[in-house]
C-alpha atoms as a PDB file:
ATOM      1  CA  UNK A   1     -47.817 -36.040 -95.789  1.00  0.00           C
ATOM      2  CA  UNK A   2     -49.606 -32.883 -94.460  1.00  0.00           C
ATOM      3  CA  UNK A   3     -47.483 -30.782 -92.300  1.00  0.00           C
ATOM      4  CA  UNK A   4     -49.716 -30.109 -88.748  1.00  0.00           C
ATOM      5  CA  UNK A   5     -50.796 -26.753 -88.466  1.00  0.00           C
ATOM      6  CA  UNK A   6     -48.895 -23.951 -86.040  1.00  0.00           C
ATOM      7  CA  UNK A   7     -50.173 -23.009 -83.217  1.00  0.00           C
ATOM      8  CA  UNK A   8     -49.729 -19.552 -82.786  1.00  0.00           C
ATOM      9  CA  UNK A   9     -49.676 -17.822 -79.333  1.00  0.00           C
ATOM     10  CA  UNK A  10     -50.995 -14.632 -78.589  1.00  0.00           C
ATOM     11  CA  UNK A  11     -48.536 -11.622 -77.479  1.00  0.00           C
ATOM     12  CA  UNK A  12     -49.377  -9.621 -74.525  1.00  0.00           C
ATOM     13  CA  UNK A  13     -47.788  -6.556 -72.805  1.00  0.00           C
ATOM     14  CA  UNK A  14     -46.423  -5.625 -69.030  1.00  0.00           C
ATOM     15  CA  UNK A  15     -44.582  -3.331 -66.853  1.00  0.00           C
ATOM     16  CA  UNK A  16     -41.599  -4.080 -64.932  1.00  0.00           C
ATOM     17  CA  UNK A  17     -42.121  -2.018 -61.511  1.00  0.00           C
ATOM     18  CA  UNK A  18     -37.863  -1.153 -60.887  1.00  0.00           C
ATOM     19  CA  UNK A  19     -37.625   0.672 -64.272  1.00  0.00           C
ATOM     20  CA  UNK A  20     -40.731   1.489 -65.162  1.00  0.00           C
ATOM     21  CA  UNK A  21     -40.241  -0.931 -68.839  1.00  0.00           C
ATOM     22  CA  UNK A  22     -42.273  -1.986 -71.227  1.00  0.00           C
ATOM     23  CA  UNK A  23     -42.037  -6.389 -71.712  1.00  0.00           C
ATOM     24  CA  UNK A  24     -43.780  -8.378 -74.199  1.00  0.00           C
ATOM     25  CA  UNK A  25     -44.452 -12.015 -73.582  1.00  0.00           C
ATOM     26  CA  UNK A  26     -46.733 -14.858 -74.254  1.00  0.00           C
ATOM     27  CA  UNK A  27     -48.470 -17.765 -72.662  1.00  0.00           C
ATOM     28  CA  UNK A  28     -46.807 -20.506 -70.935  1.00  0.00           C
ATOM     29  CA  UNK A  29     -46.455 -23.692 -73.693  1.00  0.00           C
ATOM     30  CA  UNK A  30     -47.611 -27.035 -71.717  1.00  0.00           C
ATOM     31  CA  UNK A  31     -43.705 -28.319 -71.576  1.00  0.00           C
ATOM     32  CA  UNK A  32     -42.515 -24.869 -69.940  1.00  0.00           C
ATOM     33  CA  UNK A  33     -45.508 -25.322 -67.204  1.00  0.00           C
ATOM     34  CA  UNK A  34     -44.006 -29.136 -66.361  1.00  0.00           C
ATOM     35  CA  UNK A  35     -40.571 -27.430 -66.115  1.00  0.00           C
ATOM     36  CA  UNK A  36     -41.853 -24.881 -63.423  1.00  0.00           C
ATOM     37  CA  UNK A  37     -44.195 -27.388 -61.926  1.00  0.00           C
ATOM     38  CA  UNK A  38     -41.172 -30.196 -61.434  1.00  0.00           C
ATOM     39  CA  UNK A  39     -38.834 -27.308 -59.942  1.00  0.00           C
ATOM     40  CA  UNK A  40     -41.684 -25.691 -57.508  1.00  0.00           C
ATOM     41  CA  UNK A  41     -42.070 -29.584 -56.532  1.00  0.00           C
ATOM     42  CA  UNK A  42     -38.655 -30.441 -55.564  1.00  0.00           C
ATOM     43  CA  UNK A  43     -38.594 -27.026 -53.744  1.00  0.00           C
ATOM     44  CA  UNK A  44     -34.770 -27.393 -54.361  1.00  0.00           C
ATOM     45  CA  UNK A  45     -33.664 -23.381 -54.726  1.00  0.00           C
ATOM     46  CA  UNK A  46     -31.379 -23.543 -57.772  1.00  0.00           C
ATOM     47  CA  UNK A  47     -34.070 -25.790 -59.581  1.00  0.00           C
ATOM     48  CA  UNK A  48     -36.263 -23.421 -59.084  1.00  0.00           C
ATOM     49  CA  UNK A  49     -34.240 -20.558 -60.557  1.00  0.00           C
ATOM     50  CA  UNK A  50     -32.488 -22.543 -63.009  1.00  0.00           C
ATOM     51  CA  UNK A  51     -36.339 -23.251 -64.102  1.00  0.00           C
ATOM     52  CA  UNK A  52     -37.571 -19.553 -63.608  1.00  0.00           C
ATOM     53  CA  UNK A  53     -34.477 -18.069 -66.114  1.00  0.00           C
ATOM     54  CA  UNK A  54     -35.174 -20.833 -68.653  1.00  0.00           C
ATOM     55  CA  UNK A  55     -39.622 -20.196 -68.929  1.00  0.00           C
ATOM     56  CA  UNK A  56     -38.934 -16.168 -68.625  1.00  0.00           C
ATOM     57  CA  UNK A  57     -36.190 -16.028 -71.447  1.00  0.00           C
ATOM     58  CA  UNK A  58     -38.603 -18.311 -73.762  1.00  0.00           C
ATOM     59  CA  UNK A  59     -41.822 -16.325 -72.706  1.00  0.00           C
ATOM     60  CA  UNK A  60     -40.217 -13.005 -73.045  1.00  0.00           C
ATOM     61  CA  UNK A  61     -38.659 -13.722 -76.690  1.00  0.00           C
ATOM     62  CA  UNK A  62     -35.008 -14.196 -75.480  1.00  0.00           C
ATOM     63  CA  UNK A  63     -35.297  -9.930 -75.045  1.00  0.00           C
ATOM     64  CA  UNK A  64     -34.266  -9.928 -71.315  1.00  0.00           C
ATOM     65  CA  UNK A  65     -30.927 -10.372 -69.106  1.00  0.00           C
ATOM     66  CA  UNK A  66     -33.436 -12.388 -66.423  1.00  0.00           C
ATOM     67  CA  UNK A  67     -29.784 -12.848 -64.633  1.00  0.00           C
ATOM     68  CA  UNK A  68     -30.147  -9.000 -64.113  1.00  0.00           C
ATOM     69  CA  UNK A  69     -33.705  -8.609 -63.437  1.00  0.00           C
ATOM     70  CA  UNK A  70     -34.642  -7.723 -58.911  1.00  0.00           C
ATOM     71  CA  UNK A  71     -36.325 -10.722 -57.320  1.00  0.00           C
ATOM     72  CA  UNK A  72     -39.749  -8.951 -57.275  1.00  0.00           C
ATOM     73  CA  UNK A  73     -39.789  -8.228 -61.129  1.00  0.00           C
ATOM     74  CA  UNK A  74     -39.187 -11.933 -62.003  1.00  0.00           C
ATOM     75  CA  UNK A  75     -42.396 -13.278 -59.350  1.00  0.00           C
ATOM     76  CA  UNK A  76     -44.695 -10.498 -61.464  1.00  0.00           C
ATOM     77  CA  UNK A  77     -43.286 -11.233 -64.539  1.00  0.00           C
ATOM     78  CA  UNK A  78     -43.800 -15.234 -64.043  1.00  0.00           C
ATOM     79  CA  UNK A  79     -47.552 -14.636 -62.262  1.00  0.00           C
ATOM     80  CA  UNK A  80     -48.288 -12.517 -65.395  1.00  0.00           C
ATOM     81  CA  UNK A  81     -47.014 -15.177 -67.585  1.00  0.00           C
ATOM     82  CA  UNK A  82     -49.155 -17.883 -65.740  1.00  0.00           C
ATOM     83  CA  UNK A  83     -52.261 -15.806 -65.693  1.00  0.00           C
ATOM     84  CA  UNK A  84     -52.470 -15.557 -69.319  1.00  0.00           C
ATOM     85  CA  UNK A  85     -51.374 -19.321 -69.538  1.00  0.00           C
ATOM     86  CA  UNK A  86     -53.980 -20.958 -66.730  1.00  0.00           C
ATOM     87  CA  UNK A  87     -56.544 -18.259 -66.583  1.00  0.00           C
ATOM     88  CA  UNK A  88     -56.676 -15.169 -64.313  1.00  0.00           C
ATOM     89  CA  UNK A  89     -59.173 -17.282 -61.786  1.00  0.00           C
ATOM     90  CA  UNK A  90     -56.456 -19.478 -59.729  1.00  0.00           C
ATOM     91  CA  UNK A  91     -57.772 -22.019 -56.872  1.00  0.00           C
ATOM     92  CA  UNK A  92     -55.641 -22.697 -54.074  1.00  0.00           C
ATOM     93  CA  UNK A  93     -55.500 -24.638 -50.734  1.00  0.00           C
ATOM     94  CA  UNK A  94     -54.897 -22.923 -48.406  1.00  0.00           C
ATOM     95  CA  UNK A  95     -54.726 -23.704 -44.005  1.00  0.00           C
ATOM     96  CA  UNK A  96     -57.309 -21.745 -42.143  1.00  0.00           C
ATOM     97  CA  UNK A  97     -55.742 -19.050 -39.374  1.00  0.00           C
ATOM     98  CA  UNK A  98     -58.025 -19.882 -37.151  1.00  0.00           C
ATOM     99  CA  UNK A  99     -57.723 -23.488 -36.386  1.00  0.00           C
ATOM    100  CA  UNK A 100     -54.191 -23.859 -38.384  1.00  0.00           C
ATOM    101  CA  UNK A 101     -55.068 -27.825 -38.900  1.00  0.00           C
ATOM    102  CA  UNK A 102     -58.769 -27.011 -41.900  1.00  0.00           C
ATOM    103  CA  UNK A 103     -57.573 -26.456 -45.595  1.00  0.00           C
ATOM    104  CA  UNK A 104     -60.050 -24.662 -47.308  1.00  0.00           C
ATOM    105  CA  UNK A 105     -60.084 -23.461 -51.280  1.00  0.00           C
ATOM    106  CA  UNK A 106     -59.892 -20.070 -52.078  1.00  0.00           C
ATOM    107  CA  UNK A 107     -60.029 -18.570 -55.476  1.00  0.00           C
ATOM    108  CA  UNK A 108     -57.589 -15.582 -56.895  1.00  0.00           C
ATOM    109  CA  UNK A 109     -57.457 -13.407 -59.272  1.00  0.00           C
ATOM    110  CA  UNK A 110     -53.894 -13.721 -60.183  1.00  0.00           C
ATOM    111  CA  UNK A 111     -54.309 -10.292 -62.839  1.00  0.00           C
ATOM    112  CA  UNK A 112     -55.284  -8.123 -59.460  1.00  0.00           C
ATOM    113  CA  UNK A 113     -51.782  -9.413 -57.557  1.00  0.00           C
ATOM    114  CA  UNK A 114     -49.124  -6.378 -57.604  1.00  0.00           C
ATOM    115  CA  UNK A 115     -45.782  -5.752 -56.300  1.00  0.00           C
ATOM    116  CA  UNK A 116     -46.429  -4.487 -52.888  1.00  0.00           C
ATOM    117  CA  UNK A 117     -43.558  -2.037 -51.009  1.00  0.00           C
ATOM    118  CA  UNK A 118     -43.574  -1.052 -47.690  1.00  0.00           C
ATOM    119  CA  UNK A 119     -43.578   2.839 -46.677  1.00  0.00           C
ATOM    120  CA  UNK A 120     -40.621   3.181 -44.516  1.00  0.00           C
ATOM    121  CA  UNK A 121     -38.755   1.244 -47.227  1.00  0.00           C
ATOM    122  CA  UNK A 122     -34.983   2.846 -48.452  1.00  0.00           C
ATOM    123  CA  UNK A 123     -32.175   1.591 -50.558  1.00  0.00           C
ATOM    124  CA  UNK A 124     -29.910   4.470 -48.909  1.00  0.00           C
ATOM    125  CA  UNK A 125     -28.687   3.726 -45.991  1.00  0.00           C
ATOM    126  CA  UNK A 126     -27.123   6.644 -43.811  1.00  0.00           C
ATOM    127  CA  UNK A 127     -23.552   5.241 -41.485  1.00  0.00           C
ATOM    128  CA  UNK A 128     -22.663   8.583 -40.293  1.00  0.00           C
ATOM    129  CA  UNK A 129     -24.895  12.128 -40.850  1.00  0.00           C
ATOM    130  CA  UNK A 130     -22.348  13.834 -39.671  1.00  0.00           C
ATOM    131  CA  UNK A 131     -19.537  12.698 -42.469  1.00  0.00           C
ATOM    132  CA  UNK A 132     -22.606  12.115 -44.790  1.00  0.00           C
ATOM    133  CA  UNK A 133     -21.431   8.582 -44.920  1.00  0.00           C
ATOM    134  CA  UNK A 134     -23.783   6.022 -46.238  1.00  0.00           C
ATOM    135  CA  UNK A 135     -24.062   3.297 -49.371  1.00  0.00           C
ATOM    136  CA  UNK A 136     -26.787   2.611 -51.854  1.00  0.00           C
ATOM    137  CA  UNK A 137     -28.177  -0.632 -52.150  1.00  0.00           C
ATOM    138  CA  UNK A 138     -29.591  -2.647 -55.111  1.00  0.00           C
ATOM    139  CA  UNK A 139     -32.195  -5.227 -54.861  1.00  0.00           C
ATOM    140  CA  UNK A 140     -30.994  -8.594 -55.184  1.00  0.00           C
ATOM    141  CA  UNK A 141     -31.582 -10.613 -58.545  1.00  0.00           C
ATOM    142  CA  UNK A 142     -31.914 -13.645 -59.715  1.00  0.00           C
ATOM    143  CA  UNK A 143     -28.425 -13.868 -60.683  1.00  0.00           C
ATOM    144  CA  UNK A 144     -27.157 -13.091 -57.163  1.00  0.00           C
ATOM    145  CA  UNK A 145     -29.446 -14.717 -54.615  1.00  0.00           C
ATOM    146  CA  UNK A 146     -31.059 -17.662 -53.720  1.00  0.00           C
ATOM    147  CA  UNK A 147     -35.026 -17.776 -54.323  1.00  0.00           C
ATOM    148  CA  UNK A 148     -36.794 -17.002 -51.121  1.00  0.00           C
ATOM    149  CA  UNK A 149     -33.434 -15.679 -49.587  1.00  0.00           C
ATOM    150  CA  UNK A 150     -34.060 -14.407 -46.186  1.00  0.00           C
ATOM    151  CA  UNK A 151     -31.785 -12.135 -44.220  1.00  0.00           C
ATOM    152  CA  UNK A 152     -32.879 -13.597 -40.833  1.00  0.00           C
ATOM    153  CA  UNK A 153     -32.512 -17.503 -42.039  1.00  0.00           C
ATOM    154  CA  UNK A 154     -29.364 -17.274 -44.023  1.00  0.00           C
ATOM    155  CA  UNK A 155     -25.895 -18.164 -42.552  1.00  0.00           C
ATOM    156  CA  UNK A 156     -23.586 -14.980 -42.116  1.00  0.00           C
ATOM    157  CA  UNK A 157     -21.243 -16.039 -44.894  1.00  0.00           C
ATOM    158  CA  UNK A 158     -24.088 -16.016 -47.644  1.00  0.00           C
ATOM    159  CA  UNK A 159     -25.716 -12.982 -46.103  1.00  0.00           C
ATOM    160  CA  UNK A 160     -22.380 -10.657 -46.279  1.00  0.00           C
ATOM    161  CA  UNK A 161     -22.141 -12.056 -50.286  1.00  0.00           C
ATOM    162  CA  UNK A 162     -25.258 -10.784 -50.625  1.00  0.00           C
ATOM    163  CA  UNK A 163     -25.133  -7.651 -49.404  1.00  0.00           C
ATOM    164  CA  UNK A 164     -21.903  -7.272 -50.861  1.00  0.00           C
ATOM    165  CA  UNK A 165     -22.962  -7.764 -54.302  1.00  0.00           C
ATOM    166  CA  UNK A 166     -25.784  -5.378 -53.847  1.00  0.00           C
ATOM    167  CA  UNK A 167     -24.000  -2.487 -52.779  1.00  0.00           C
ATOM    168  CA  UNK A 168     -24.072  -0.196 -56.070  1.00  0.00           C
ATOM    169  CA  UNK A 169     -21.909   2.506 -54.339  1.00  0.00           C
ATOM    170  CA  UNK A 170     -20.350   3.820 -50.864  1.00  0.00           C
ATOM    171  CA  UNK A 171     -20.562   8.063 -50.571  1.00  0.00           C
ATOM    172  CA  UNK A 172     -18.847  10.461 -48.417  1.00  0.00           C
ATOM    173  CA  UNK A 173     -19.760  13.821 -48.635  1.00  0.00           C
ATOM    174  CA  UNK A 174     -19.285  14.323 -52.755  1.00  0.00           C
ATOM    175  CA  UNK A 175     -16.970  11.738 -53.199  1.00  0.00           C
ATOM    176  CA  UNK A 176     -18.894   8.235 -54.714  1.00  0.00           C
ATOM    177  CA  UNK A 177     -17.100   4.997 -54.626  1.00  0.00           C
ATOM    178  CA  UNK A 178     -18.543   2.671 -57.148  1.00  0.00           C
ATOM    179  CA  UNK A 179     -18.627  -1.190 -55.591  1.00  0.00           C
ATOM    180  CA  UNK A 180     -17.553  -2.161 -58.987  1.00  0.00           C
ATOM    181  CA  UNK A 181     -13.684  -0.510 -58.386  1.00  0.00           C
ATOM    182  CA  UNK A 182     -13.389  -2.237 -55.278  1.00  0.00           C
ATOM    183  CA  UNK A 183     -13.069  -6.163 -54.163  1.00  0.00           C
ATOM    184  CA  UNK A 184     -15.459  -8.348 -52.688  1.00  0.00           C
ATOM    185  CA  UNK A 185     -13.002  -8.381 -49.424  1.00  0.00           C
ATOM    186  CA  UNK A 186     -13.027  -4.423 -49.257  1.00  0.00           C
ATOM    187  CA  UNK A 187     -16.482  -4.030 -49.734  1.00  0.00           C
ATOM    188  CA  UNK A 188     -17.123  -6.799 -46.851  1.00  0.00           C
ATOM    189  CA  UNK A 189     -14.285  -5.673 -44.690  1.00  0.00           C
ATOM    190  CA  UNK A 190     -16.477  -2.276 -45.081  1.00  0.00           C
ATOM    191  CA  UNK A 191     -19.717  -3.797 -44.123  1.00  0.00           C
ATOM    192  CA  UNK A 192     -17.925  -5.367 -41.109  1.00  0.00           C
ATOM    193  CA  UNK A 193     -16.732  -2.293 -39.909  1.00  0.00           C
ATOM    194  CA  UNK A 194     -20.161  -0.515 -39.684  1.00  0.00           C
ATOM    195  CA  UNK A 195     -22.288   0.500 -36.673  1.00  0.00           C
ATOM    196  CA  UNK A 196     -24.744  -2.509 -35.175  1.00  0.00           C
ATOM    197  CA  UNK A 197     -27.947   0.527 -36.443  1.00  0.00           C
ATOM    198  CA  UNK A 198     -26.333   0.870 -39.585  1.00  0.00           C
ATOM    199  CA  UNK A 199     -26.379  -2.978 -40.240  1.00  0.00           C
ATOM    200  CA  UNK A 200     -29.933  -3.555 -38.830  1.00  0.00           C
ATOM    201  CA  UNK A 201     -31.004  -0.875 -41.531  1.00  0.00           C
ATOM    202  CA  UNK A 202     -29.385  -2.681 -44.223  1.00  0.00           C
ATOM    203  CA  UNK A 203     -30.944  -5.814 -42.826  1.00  0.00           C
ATOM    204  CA  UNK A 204     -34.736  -3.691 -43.159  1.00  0.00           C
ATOM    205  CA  UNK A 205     -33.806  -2.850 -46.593  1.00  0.00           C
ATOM    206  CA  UNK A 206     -34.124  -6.720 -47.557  1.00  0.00           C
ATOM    207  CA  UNK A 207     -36.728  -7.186 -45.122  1.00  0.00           C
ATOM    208  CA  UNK A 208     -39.162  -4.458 -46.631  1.00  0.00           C
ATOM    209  CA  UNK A 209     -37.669  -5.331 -50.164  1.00  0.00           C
ATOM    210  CA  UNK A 210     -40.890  -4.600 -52.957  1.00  0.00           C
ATOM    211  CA  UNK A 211     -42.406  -8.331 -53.218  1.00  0.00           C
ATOM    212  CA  UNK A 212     -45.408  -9.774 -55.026  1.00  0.00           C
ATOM    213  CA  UNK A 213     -48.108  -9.530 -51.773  1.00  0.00           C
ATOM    214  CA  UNK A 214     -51.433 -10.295 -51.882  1.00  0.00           C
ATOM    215  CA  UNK A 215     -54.143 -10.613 -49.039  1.00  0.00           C
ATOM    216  CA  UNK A 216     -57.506 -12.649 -49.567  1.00  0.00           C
ATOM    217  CA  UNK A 217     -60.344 -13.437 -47.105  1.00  0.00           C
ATOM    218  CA  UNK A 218     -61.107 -17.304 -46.257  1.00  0.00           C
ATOM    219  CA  UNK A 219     -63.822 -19.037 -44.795  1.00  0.00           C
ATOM    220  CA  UNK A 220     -63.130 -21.884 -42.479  1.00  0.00           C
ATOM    221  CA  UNK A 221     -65.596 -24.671 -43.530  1.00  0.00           C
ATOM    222  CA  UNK A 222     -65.541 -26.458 -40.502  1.00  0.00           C
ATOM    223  CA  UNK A 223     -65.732 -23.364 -37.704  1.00  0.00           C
ATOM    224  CA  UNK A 224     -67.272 -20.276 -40.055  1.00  0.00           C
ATOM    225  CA  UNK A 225     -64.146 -18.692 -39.041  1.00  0.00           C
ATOM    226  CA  UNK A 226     -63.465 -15.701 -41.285  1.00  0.00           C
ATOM    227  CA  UNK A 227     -59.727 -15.176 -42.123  1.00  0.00           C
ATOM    228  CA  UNK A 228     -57.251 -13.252 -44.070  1.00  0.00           C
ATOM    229  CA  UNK A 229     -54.494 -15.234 -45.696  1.00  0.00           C
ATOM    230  CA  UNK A 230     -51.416 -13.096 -47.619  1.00  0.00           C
ATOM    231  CA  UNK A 231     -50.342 -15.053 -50.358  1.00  0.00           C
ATOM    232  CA  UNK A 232     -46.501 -13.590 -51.353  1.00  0.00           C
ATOM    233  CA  UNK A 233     -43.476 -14.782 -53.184  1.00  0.00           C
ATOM    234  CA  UNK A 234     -43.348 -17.687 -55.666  1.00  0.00           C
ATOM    235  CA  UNK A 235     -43.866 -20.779 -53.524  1.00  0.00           C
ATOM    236  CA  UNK A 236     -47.423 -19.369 -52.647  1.00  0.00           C
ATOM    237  CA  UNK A 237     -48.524 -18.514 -56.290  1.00  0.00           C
ATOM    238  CA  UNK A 238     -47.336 -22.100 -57.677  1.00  0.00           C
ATOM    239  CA  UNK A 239     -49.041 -24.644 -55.234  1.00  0.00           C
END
């Protein structure tokens, strides 16, 4: 009997926009599409990361800790992976602004989507100036938040985990306190005890977080309507 010949898959190249890395990777096969597909569907959170790890680490050669990787590297890594798997042309439905009721298609160019970051964005955030007293944040990954986590919609408990897991250090004047020699409690007993401004600003620094953003014009079929419609994180690139 004739073995049946090997498909091979073509290798293509990206960078990752925290460190500025190199990744190779490869087309989606069919059965890692219907993976994504069935988690994106069920729009159950830990599906959809469980899903996400699991097509990454296969696409990307088993070369990257995915657990590690920020939230925003993982949606450009995946819409890379898709583009090169479905075609750089995407259509989508999308509702029209105007009336909020028409769906309308509009087409994307899923190679032209970047990670977007806001100006007034910071990962150091300042408690006292006079004691130079602040922490550094990192951005949350996929091994340490929920997909689509949102400061504003989560319940305190989860929030302070968060934010508790991405503090990489506390400073005072020279002296740097790394949150890996302290506890989970002192770290949140720490966040508790900060000012109301200093917590908003920590709030803004998940808020403005970098995030896969991209805006596209729409025409309303029924009213002639012209729109814009932003198109960000992973629910909106995998209708």
């Amino acid at each position: 009997i004739m073995a049946l010949p090997i498909v091979e898959t073509p290798r293509y190249e990206c960078t990752l926009a925290s460190q500025d890395m190199q990744v190779q990777y490869r087309p989606f096969l069919v059965k890692e599409e219907k993976i994504l597909l069935v988690a994106m569907e069920s729009k159950d959170n830990n599906e959809i990361i469980n899903a996400t790890k699991q097509v990454i680490q296969a696409c990307t050669y088993d070369k990257l800790d995915v657990d590690k990787l920020p939230m925003f590297d993982i949606e450009y890594l995946l819409l890379q992976i898709r583009s090169k798997s479905v075609g750089e042309i995407s259509k989508f439905k999308v509702i029209c602004p105007d009336d909020k009721q028409t769906v309308a298609d509009v087409e994307l160019d899923l190679s032209k989507v970047e990670v977007q970051v806001e100006d007034d964005h910071t990962n150091k955030i300042v408690i006292d100036e006079k004691r130079n007293l602040g922490l550094v944040l990192n951005y949350p990954s996929l091994g340490i938040t929920k997909a689509g986590f949102d400061v504003n919609k989560t319940d305190t408990d989860s929030m302070f985990k968060v934010i508790c897991s991405c503090i990489d250090h506390i400073y005072e004047g020279d002296k740097v306190y790394p949150a890996k020699d302290s506890t989970q409690k002192e770290l949140k007993d720490f966040i508790e005890s900060v000012t109301q401004k200093a917590f908003l600003d920590i709030k803004k620094f998940f808020e403005t977080a970098p995030q896969l953003r991209h805006e596209v014009e729409v025409t309303n079929p029924k009213t002639g309507v012209k729109s814009k419609v932003t198109f960000k994180g992973l629910q909106d690139f995998f209708q």
